[in-house]
Protein backbone atom coordinates (compact mmCIF):
# COMPACT_ATOMS: atom_id res chain seq x y z
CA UNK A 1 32.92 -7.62 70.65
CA UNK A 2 36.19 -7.48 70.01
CA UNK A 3 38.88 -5.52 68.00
CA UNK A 4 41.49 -5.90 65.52
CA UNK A 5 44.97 -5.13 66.32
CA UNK A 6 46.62 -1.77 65.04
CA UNK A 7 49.65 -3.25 64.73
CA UNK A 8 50.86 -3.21 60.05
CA UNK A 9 51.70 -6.35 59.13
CA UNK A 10 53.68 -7.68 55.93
CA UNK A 11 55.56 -5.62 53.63
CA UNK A 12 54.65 -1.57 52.73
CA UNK A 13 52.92 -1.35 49.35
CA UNK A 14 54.11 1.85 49.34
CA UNK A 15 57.87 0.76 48.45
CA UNK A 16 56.67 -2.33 46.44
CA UNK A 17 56.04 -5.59 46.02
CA UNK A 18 56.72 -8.29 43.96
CA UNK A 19 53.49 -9.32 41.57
CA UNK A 20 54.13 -12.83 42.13
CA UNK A 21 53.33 -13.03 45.54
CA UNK A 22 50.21 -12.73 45.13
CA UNK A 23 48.84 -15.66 43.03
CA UNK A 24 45.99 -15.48 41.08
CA UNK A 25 42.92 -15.77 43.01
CA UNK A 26 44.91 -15.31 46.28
CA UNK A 27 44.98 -12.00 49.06
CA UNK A 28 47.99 -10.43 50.77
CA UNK A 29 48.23 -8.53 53.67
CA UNK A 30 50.31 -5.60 53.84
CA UNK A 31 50.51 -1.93 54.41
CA UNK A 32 50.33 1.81 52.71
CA UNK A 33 50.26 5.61 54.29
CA UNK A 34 50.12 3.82 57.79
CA UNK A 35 46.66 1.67 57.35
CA UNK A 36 46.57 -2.38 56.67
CA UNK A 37 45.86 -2.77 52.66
CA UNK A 38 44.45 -5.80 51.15
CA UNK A 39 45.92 -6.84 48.05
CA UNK A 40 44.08 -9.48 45.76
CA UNK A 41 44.64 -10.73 42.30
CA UNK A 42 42.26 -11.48 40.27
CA UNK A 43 44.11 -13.21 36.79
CA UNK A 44 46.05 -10.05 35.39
CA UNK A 45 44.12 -7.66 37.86
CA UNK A 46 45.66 -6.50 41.36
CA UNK A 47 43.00 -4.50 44.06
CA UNK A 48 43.40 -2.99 47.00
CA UNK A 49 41.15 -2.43 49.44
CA UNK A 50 41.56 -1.46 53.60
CA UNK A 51 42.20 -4.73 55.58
CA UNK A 52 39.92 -4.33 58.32
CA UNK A 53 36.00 -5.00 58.21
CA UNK A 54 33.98 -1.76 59.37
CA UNK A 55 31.34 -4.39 61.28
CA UNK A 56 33.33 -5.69 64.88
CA UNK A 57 37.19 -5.10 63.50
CA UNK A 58 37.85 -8.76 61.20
CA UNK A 59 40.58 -9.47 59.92
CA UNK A 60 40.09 -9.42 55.91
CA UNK A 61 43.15 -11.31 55.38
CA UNK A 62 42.20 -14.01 57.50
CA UNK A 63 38.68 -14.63 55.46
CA UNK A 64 37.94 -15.99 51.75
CA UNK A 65 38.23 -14.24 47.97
CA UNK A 66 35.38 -15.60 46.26
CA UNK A 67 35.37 -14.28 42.42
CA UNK A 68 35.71 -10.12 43.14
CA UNK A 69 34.62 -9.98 46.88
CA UNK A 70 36.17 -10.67 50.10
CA UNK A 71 34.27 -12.21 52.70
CA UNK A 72 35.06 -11.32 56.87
CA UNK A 73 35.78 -14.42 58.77
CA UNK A 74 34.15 -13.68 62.29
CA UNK A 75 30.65 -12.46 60.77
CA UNK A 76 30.91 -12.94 57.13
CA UNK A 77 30.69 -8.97 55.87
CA UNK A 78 30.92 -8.87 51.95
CA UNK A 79 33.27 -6.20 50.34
CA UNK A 80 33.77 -5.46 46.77
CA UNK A 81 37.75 -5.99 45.98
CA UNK A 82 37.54 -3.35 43.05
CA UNK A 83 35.70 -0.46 45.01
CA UNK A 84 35.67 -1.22 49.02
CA UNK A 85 32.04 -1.46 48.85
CA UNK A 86 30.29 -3.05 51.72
CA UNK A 87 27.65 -5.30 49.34
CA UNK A 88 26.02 -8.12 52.12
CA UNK A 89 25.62 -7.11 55.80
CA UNK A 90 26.34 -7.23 58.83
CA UNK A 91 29.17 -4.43 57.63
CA UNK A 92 27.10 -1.12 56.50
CA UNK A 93 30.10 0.98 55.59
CA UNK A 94 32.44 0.57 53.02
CA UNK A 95 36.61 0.03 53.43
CA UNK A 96 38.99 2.55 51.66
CA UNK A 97 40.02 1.70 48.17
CA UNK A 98 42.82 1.98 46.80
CA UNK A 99 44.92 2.77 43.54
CA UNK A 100 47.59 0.33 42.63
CA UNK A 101 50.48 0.80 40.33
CA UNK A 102 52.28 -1.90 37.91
CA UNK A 103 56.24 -1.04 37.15
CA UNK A 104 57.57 -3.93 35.51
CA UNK A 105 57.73 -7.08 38.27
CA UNK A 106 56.65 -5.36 41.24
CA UNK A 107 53.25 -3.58 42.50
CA UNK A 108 52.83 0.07 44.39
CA UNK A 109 50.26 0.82 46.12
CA UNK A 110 49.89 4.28 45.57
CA UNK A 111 46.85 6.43 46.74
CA UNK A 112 43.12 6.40 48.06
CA UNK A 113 40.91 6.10 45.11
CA UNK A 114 37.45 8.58 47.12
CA UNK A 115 35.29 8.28 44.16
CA UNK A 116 32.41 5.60 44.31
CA UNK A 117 30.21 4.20 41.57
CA UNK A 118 27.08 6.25 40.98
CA UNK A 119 24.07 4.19 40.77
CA UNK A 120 20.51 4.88 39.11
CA UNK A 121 18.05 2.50 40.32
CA UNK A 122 15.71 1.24 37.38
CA UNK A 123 12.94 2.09 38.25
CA UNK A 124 12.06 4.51 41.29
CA UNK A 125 8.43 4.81 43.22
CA UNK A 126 6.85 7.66 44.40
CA UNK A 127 8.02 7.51 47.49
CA UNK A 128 8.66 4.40 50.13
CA UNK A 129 7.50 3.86 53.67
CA UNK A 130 9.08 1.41 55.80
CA UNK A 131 7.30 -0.26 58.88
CA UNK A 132 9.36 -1.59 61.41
CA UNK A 133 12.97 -0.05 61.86
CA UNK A 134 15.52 -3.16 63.24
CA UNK A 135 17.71 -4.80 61.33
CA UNK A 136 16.11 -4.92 58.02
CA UNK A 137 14.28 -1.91 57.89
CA UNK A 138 17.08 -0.11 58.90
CA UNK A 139 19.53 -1.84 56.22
CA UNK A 140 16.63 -1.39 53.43
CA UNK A 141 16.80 2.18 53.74
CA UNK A 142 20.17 2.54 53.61
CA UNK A 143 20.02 0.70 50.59
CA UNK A 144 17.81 3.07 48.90
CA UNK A 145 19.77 5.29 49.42
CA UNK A 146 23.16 3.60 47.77
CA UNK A 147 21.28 2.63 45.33
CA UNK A 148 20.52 5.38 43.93
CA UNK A 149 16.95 6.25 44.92
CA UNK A 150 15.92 9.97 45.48
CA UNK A 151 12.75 9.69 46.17
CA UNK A 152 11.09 10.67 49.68
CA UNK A 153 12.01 7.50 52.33
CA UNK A 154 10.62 7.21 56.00
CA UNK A 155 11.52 4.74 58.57
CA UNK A 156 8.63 4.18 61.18
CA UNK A 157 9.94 2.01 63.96
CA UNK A 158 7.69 1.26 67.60
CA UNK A 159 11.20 1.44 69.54
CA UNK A 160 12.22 4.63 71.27
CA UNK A 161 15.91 4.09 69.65
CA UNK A 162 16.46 4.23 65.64
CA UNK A 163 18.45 1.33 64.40
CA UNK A 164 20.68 -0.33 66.59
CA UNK A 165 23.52 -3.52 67.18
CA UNK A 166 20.85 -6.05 68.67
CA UNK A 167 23.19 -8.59 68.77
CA UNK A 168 24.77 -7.19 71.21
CA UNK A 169 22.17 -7.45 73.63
CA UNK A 170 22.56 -10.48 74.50
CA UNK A 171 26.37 -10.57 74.31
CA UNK A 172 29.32 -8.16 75.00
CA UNK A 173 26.62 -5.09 76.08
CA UNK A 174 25.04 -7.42 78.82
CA UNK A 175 28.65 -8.75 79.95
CA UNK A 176 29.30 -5.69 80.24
CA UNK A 177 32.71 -5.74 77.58
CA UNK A 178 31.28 -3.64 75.11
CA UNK A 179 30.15 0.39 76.31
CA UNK A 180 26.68 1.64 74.73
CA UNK A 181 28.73 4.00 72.64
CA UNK A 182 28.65 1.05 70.44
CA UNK A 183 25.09 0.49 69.78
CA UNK A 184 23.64 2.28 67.69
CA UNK A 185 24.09 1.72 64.58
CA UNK A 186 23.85 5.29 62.95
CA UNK A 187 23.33 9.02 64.30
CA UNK A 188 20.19 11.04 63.85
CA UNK A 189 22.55 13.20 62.01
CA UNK A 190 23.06 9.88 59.38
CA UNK A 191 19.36 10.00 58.85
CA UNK A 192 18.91 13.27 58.32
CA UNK A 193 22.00 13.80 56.01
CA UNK A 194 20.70 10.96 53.86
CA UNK A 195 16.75 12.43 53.59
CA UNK A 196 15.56 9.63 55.60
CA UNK A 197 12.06 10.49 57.64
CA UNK A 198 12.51 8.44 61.06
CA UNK A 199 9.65 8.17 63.38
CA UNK A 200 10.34 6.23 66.48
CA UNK A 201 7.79 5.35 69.46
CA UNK A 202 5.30 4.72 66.49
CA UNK A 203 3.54 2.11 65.05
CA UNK A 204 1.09 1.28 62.17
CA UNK A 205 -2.18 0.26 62.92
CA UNK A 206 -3.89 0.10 59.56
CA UNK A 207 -2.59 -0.62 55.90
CA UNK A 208 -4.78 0.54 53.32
CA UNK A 209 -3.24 -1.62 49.63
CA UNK A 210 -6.03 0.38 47.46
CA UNK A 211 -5.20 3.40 48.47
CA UNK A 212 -1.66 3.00 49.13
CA UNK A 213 -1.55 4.21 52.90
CA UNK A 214 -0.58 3.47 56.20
CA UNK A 215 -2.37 4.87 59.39
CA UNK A 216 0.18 5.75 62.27
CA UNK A 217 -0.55 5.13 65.78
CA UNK A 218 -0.70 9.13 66.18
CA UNK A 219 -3.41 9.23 63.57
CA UNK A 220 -2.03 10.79 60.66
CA UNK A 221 -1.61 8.99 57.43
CA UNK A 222 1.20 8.22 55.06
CA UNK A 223 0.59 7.93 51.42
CA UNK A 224 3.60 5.05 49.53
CA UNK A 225 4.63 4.03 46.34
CA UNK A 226 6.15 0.88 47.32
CA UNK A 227 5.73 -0.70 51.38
CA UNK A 228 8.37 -2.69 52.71
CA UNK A 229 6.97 -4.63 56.48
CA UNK A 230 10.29 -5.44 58.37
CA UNK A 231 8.44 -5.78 62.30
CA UNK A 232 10.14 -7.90 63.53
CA UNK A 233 9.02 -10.20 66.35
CA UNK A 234 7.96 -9.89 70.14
CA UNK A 235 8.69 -12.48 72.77
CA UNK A 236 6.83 -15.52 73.90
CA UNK A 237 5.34 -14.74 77.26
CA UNK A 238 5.25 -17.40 80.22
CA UNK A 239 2.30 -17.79 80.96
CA UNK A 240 2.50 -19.12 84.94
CA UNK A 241 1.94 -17.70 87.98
CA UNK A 242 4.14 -15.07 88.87
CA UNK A 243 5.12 -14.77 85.43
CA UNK A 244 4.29 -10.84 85.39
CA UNK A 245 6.68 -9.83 88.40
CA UNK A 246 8.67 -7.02 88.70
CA UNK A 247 12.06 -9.42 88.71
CA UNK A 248 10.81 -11.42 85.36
CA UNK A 249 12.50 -9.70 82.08
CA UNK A 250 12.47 -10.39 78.62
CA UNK A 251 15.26 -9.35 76.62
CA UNK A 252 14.11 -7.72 72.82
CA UNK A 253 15.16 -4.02 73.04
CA UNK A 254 18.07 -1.60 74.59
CA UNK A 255 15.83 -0.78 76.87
CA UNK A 256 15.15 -4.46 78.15
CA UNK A 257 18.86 -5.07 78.51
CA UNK A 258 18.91 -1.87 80.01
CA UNK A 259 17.13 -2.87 82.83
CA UNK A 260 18.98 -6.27 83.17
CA UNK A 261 21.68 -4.88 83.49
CA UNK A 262 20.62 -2.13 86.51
CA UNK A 263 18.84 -5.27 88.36
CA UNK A 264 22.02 -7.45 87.87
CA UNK A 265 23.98 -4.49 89.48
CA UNK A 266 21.79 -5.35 93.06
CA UNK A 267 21.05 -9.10 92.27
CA UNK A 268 23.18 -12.44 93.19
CA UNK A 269 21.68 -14.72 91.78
CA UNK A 270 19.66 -15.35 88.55
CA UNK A 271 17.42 -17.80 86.53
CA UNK A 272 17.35 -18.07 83.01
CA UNK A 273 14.14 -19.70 81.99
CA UNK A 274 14.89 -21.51 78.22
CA UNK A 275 17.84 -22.83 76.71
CA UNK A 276 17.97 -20.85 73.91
CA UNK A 277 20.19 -19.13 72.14
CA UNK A 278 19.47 -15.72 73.90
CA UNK A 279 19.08 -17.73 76.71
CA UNK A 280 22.41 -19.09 76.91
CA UNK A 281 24.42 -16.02 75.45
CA UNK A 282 22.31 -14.30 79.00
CA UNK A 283 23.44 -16.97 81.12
CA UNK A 284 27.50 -15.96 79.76
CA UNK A 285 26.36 -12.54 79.92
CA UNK A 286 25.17 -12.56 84.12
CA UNK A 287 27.98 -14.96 84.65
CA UNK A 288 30.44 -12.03 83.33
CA UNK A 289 28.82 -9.98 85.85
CA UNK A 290 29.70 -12.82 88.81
CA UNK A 291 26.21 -13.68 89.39
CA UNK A 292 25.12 -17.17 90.08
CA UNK A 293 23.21 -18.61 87.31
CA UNK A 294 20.61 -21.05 87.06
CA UNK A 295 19.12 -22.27 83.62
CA UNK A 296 16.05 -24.32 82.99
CA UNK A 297 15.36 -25.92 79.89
CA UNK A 298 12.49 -28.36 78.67
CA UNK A 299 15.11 -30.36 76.61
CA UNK A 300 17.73 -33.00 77.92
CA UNK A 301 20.54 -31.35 76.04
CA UNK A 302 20.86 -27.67 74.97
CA UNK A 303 20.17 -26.84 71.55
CA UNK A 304 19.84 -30.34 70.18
CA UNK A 305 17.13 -29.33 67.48
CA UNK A 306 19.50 -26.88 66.27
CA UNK A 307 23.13 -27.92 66.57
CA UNK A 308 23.03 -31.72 67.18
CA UNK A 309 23.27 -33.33 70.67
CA UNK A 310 27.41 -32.98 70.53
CA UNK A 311 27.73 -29.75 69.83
CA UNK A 312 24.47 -28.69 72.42
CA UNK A 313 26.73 -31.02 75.42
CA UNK A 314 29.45 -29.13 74.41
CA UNK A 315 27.82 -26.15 74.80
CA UNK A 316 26.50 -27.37 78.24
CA UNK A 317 29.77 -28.63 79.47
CA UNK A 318 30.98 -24.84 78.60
CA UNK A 319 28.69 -23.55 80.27
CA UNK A 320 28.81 -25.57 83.66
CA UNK A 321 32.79 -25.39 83.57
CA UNK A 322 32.04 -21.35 83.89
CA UNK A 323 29.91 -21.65 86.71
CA UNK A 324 26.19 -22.24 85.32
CA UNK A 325 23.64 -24.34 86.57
CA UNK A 326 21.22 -26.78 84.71
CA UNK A 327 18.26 -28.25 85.05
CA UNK A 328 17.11 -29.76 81.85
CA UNK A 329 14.11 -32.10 80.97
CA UNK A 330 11.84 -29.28 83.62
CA UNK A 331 9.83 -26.70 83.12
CA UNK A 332 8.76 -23.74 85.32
CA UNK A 333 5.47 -23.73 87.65
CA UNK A 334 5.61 -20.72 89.62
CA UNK A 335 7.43 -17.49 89.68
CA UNK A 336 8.06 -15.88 93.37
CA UNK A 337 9.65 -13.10 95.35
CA UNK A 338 12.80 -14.68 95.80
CA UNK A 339 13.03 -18.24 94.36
CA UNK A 340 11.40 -19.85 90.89
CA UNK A 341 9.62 -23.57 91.63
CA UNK A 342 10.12 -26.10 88.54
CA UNK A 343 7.64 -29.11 88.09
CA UNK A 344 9.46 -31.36 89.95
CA UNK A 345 9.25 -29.19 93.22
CA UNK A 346 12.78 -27.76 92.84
CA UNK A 347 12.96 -23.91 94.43
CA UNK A 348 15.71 -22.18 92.90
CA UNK A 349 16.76 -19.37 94.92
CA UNK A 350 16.93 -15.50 92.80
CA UNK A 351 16.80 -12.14 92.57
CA UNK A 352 16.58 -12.27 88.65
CA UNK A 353 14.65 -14.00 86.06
CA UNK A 354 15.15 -13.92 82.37
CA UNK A 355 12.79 -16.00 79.99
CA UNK A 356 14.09 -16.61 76.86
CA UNK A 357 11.50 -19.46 75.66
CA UNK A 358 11.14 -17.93 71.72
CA UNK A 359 9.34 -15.17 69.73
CA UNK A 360 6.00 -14.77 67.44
CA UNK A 361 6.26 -12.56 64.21
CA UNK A 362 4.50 -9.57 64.00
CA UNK A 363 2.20 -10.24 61.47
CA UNK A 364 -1.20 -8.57 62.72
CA UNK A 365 -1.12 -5.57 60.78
CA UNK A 366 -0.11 -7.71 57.31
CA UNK A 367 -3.06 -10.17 57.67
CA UNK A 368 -5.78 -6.97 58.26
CA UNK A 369 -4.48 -5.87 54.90
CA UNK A 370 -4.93 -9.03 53.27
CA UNK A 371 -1.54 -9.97 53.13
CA UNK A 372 -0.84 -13.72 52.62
CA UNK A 373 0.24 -15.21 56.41
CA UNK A 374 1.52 -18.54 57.44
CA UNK A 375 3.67 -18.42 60.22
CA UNK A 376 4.82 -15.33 59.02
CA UNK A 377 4.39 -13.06 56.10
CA UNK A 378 4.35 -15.41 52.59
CA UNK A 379 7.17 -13.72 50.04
CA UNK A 380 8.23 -14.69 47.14
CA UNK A 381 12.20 -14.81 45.74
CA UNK A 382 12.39 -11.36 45.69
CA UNK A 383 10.92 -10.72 48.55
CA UNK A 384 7.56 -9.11 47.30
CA UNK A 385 3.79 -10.29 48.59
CA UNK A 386 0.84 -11.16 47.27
CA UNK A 387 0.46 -7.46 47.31
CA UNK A 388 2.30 -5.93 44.42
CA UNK A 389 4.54 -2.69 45.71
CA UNK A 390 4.47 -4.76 49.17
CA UNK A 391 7.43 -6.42 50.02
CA UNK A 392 8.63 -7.89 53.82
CA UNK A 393 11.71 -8.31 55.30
CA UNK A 394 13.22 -10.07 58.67
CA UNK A 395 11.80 -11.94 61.13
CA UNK A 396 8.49 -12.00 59.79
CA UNK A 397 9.25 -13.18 56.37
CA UNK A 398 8.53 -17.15 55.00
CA UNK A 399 10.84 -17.09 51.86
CA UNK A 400 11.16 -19.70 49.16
CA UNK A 401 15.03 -20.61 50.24
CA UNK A 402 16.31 -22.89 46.76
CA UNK A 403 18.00 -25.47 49.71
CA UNK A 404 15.73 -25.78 52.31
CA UNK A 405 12.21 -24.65 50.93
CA UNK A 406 9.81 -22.20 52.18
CA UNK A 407 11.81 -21.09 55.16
CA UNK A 408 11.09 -18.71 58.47
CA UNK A 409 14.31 -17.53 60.64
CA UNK A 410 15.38 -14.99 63.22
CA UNK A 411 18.56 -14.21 62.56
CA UNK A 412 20.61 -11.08 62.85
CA UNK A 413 22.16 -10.82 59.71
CA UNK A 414 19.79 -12.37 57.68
CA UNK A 415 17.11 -9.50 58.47
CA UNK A 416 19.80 -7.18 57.06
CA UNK A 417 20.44 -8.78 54.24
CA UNK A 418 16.79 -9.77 53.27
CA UNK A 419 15.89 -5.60 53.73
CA UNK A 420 19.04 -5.02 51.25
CA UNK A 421 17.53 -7.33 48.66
CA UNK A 422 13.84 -5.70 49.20
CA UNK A 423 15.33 -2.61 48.95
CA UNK A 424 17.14 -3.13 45.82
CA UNK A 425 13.75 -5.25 44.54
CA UNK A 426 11.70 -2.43 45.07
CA UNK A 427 14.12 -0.14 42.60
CA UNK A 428 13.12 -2.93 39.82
CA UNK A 429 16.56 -5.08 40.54
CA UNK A 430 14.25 -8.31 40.52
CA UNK A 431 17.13 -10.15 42.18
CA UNK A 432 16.04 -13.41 43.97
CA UNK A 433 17.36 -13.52 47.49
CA UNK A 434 18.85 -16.68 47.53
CA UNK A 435 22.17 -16.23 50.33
CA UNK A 436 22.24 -18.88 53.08
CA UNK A 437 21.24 -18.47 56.15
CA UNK A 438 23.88 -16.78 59.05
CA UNK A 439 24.32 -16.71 62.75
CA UNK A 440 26.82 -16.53 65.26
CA UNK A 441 26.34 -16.92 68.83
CA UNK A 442 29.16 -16.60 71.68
CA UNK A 443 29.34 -18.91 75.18
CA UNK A 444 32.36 -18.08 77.33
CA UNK A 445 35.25 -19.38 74.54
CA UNK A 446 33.09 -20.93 72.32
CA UNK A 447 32.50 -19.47 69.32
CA UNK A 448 29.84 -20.57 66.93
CA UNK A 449 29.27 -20.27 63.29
CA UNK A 450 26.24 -21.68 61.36
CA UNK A 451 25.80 -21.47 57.71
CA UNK A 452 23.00 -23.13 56.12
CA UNK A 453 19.15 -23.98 57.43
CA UNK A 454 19.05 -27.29 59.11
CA UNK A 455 16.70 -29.79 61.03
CA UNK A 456 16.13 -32.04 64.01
CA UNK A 457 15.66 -34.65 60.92
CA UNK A 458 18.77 -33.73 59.36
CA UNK A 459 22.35 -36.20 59.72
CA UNK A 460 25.10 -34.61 61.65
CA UNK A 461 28.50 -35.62 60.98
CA UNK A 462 31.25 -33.89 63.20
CA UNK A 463 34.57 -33.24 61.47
CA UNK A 464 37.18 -32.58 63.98
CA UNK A 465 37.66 -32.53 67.80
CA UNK A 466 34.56 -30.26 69.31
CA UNK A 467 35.80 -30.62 73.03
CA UNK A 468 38.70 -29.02 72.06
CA UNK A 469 37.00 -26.67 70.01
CA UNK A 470 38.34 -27.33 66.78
CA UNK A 471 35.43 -29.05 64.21
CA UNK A 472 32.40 -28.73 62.04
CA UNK A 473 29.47 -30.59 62.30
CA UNK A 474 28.34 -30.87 58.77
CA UNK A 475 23.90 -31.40 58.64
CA UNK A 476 22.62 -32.95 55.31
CA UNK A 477 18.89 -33.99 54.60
CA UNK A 478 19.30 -37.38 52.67
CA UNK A 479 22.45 -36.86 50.32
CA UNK A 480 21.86 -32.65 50.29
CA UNK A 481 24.22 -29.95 52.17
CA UNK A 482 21.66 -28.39 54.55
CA UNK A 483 23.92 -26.46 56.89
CA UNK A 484 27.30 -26.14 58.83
CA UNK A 485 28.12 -25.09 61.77
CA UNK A 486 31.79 -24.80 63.04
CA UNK A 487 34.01 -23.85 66.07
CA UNK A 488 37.16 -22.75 65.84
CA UNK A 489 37.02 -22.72 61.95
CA UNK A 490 36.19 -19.86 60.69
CA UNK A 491 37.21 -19.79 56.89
CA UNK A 492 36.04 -23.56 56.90
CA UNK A 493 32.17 -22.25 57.64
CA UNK A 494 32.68 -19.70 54.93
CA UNK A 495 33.72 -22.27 52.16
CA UNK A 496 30.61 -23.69 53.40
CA UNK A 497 28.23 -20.92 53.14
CA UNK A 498 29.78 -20.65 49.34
CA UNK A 499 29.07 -24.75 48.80
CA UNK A 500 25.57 -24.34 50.01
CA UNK A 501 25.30 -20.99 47.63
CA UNK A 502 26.56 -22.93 45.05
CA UNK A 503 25.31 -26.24 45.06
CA UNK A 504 28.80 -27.95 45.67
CA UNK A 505 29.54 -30.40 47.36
CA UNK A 506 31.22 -29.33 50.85
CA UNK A 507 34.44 -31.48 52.66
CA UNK A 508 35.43 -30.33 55.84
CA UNK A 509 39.25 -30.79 56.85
């Protein structure tokens, strides 16, 4: 995680500006009452808004006006230019907005404008439960809530923590860069200032659609008027011998990095069992804490499915320039004491194992309600099942996605976004969720972005120099845009996500 720099910029909106710098459609960076103020014209109109994104500290300036919104280069946030509004996740809270003043050529910025737009949802249930409290079920009540929706609202996640930065996890947290201050993602007080009900150490174990209950794993009962299922996904176990030791951790929850982190503090060396994603971003992680690392993977190249066999040697040769050892094309036989055996006989010496081979959705409570499964929970564009008043977000969710088809992912920021949609669905919005898919993912210096929803069947064309960290590989099924994902060009990967939105046609530089 990192942060922006406090140091104002350009000239001080407070004394003035010329209109004309700012063309239409264009942003300026500047300053006013000692903060960094975004200015943006839009034809005749001027807006100003804070400069800073409230998710990790972007810099606003640095990202892309698309019609009234500003998108954040590093994670891809969504404000609203005319009222700060945070409007697509990973950013939950809103930037300052601000009043700006015409007098003759030149532009003043001239005051905090504290008044935001009161919403009344069109149409409001009795009351809403939500099951499963991570990323979407956390942003889906928070929703409600700007929306407009007064009715009763209770958040029932099986974690012992309410919402948190799971992200994180994996990346600055582990490496130990980033303190547990930053976390969570809202207070208890939050919740109870904003009427939400949180439960946490609790599960349901029964949905009754007839009745319109759900039956809590402490017994007692919850009546709904609408049911949003947001839970998530639990990891793939190894199933080998040794595979249930004390030193073999998977890494879902706080409280699994938790204890990586205290076993890291006595270990030297570790193995990382999948090349993965998580698998990788644990290898940086340990490697940050100056343990040896070892990863095993049952591909020749890292991430090849995903991001292409360039990009995934890239990401290898990153990797092994930091320190970490490979061994692809194997798989794990036995788990002992003090070493892990592969298939070809290799021992690798360690005092830590982390297995990060995938996770299953957590659909078992959805299909004993009669809930349409496959591969995860079937939705349609607005998010709802075959259940009317039951809607699922996150991890779990199969959604008709207008580029790719009927799509399943497990990605950070699209479990936040798909519980703001649900959220706003259930309050009779009937918006289709349509936004591409997002991820980022962090090795040493390399920093990835991927818009889109690609294949292993999918053409990769890389635009740019990727050993020098400075392309896009572009992935298109037939003549179609599937996805981007870029390194070292951040604004390029968000005029992508806007192509794929769009329909465009994309160009990299």
């Amino acid at each position: 995680m990192a942060e922006a720099s406090g140091d104002l910029e350009g000239p001080d909106f407070e004394k003035g500006c010329k209109i004309d710098q700012v063309a239409d459609g264009e942003m300026l960076l500047g300053h006013a009452f000692g903060e960094a103020v975004l200015v943006a014209r839009r034809g005749d109109e001027l807006f100003a808004i804070g400069a800073t994104c409230t998710h990790y500290g972007g810099p606003l300036a640095k990202g892309l006006m698309v019609d009234c919104t500003v998108r954040c280069p590093w994670h891809h946030a969504r404000f609203d230019l005319r009222t700060g509004e945070a409007i697509a996740a990973p950013a939950l809270n809103n930037v300052a907005c601000y009043q700006t003043d015409k007098r003759g050529s030149q532009f003043f910025v001239t005051g905090k404008i504290d008044e935001k737009p009161v919403r009344k949802p069109k149409s409001s249930p009795a009351s809403v439960v939500i099951v499963g409290a991570g990323a979407a079920g956390g942003a889906a009540a928070e929703m409600l809530r700007r929306e407009g929706y007064g009715g009763a609202v209770t958040l029932i996640g099986a974690d012992e923590f309410l919402p948190y930065d799971r992200p994180n996890l994996s990346k600055d947290y582990l490496a130990g860069t980033a303190s547990e201050e930053w976390i969570p993602l809202r207070s208890a007080d939050f919740y109870r200032e904003q009427k939400i009900d949180t439960f946490t150490n609790t599960s349901v174990t029964a949905i009754d659609p007839q009745e319109k209950k759900v039956t809590l794993t402490n017994g007692r009962s919850l009546g709904y008027g609408a049911l949003l299922l947001a839970t998530g996904a639990e990891p793939v176990r190894l199933a080998i011998p040794g595979g249930d030791l004390p030193h073999v951790y998977y890494l879902r929850t706080l409280s699994d990095s938790r204890r990586i982190i205290d076993k890291a503090k006595s270990s030297k060396r570790a193995v990382v069992i999948g090349a993965s994603f998580i698998g990788l971003e644990v290898a940086w992680s340990l490697r940050e804490r100056k343990l040896e690392v070892a990863v095993v993977g049952k591909g020749s190249v890292p991430l090849e499915r995903v991001l292409g066999g360039e990009l995934g040697t890239v990401i290898r040769e990153t990797h092994e320039a930091n320190g970490v050892k490979f061994h692809l094309g194997r798989k794990p036989t036995t788990i002992q004491d003090r070493h892990v055996e592969l298939d070809d006989g290799t021992k690798l010496d360690c005092d830590l194992v982390v297995v990060g081979i995938g996770v299953r959705p957590n659909i078992a409570v959805a299909e004993q309600a009669g809930i349409t499964t496959d591969n995860g929970v079937l939705v349609n564009e607005f998010l709802e099942t075959n259940v009317p008043g039951i809607f699922a977000a996150g991890d779990i969710v199969c959604w008709p996605d207008p580029r790719a088809g009927r799509i399943r992912v497990e990605h950070w920021v699209v479990a936040q976004r798909h519980g703001q949609a649900a959220a706003r669905n259930i309050l009779g919005a009937r918006e289709p969720f349509i936004m591409p898919p997002f991820f980022w993912s962090n090795h040493f210096d390399l920093h990835i972005h991927y818009s889109g929803h690609g294949s292993g069947k999918d053409q990769a064309i890389v635009s740019g120099n990727l050993k020098e960290k400075d392309a896009s590989v572009i992935f298109r099924t037939g003549d179609k845009l599937a996805a981007v994902v870029s390194v070292g060009r951040d604004l390029e990967n968000l005029k992508a996500e806007v192509a794929l939105e769009r329909g465009e046609e994309f160009r990299a530089l």
